[in-house]
C-alpha atoms as a PDB file:
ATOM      1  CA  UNK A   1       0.000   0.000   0.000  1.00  0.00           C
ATOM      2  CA  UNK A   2       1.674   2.870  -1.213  1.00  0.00           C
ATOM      3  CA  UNK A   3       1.190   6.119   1.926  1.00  0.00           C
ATOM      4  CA  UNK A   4       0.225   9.498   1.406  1.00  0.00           C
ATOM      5  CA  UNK A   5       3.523  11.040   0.462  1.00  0.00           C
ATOM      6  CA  UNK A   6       4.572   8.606  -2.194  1.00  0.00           C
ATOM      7  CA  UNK A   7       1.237   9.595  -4.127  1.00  0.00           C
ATOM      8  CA  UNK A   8       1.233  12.935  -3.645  1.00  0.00           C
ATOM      9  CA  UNK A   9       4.965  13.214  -4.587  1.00  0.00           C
ATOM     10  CA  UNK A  10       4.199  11.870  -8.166  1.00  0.00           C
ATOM     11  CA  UNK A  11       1.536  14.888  -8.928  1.00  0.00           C
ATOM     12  CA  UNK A  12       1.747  18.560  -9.033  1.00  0.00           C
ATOM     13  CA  UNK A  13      -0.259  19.661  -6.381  1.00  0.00           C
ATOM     14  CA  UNK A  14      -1.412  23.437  -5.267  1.00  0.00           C
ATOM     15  CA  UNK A  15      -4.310  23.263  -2.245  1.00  0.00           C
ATOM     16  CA  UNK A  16      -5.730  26.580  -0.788  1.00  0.00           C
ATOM     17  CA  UNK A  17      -7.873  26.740   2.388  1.00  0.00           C
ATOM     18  CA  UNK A  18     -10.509  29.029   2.605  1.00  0.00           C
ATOM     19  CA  UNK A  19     -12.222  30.344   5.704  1.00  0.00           C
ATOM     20  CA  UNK A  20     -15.389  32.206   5.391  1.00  0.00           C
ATOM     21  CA  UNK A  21     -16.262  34.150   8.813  1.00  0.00           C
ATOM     22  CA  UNK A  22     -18.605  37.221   9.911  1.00  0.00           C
ATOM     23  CA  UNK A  23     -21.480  35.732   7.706  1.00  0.00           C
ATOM     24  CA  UNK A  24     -25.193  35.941   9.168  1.00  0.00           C
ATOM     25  CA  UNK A  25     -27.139  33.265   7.451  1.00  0.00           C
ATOM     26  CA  UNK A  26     -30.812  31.344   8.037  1.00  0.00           C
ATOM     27  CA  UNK A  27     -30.386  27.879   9.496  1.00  0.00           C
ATOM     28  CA  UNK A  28     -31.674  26.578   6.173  1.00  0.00           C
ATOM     29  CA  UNK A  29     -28.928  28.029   4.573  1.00  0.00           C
ATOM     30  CA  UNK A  30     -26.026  26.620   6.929  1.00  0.00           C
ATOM     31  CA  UNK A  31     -27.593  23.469   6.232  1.00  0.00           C
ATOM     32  CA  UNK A  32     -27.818  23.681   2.793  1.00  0.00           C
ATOM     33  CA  UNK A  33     -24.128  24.373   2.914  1.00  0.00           C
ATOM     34  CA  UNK A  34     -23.157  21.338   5.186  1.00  0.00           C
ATOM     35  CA  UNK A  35     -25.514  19.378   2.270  1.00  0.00           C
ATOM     36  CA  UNK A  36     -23.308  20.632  -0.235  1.00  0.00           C
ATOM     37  CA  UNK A  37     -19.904  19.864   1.464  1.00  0.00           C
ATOM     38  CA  UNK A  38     -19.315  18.131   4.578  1.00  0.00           C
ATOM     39  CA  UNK A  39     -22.511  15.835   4.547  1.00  0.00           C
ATOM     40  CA  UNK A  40     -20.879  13.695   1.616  1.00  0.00           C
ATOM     41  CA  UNK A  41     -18.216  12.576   4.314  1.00  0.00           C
ATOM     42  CA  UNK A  42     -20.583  12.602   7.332  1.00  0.00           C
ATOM     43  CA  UNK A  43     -23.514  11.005   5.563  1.00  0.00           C
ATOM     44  CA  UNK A  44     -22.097   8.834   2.653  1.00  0.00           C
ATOM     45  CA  UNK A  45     -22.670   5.174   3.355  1.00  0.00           C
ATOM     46  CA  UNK A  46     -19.062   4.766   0.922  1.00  0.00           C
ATOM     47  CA  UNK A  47     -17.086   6.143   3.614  1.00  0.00           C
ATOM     48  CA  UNK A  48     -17.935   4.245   6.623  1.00  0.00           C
ATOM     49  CA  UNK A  49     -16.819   1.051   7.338  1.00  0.00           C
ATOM     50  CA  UNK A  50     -19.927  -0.041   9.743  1.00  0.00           C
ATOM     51  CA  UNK A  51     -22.829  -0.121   8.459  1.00  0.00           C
ATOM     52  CA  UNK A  52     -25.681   2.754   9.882  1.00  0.00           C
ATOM     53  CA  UNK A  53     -29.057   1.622  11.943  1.00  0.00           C
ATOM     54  CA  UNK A  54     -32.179   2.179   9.694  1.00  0.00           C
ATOM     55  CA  UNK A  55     -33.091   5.811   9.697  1.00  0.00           C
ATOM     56  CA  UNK A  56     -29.577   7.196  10.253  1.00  0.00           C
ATOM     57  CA  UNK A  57     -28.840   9.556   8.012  1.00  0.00           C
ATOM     58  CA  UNK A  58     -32.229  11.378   8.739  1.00  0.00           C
ATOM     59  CA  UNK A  59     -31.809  11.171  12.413  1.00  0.00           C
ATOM     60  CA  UNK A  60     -28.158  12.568  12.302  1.00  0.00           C
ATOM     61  CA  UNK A  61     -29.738  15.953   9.784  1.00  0.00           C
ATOM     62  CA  UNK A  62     -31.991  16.229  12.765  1.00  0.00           C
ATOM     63  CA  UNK A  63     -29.587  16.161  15.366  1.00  0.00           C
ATOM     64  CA  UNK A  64     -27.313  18.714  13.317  1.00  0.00           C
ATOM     65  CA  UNK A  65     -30.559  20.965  12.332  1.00  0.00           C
ATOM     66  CA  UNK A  66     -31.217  20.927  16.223  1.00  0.00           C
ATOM     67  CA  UNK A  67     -27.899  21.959  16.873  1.00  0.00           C
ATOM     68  CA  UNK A  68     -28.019  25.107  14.488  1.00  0.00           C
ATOM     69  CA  UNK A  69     -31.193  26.423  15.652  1.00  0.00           C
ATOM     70  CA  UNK A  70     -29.789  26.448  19.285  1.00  0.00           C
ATOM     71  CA  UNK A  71     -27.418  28.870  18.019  1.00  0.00           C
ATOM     72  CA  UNK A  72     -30.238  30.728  15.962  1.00  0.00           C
ATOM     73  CA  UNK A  73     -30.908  34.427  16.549  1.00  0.00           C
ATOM     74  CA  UNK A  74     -34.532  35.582  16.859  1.00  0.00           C
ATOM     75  CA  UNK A  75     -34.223  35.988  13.065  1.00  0.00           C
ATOM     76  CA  UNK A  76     -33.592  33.061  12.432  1.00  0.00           C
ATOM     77  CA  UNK A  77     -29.880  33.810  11.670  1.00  0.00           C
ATOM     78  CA  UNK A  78     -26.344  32.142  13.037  1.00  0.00           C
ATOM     79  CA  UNK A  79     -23.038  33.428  12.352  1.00  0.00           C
ATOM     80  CA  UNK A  80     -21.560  30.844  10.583  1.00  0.00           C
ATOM     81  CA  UNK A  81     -18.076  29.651   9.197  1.00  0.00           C
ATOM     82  CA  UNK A  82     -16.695  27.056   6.791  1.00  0.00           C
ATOM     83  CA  UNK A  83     -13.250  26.525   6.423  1.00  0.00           C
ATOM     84  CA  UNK A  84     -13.003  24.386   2.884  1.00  0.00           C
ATOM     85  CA  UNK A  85      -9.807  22.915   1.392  1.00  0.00           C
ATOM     86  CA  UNK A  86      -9.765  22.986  -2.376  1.00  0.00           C
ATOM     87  CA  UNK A  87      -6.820  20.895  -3.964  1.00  0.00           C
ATOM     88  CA  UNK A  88      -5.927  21.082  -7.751  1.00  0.00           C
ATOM     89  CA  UNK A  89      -3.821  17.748  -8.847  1.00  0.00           C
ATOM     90  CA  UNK A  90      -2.171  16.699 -11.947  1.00  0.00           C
ATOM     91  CA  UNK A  91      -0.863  13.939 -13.162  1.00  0.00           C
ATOM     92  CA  UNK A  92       2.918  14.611 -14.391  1.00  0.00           C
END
């Protein structure tokens, strides 16, 4: 099995990290975010090795929804932010 650094050595690689802070957004909209993002790793069957109880998924968006509304203003509104890593490979 070949580890991390012996890939990534073979490919040109350039990654930047963004962090986006100080925005006010609706609950719906943080979780529309974590749907289009984090959720895939959270909430994709593919990268677990156990398998879920019946009903997971759904139950864990609940428990995160929960969560976010805690932190809700009486508008409706959280600060919220997402640090992302976006990496740009290519093969040599």
């Amino acid at each position: 099995m070949k580890t991390f650094a012996a890939i990534s050595a073979r490919y040109e690689r350039q990654a930047v990290v963004q962090r986006s802070a100080g925005n006010r957004l609706l609950v719906e909209t943080t979780l529309r975010v974590f749907a289009s993002g984090a959720a895939a790793g959270y909430l994709n069957p593919a990268c677990h090795a156990a398998g879920w109880p019946p009903g997971y998924p759904a139950a864990a968006r609940e428990v995160i929804a929960a969560g976010l509304r805690s932190q809700a203003g009486p508008d409706g509104a959280m600060e919220a932010v997402f640090n992302r890593l976006f990496l740009l490979a290519h093969k040599p």
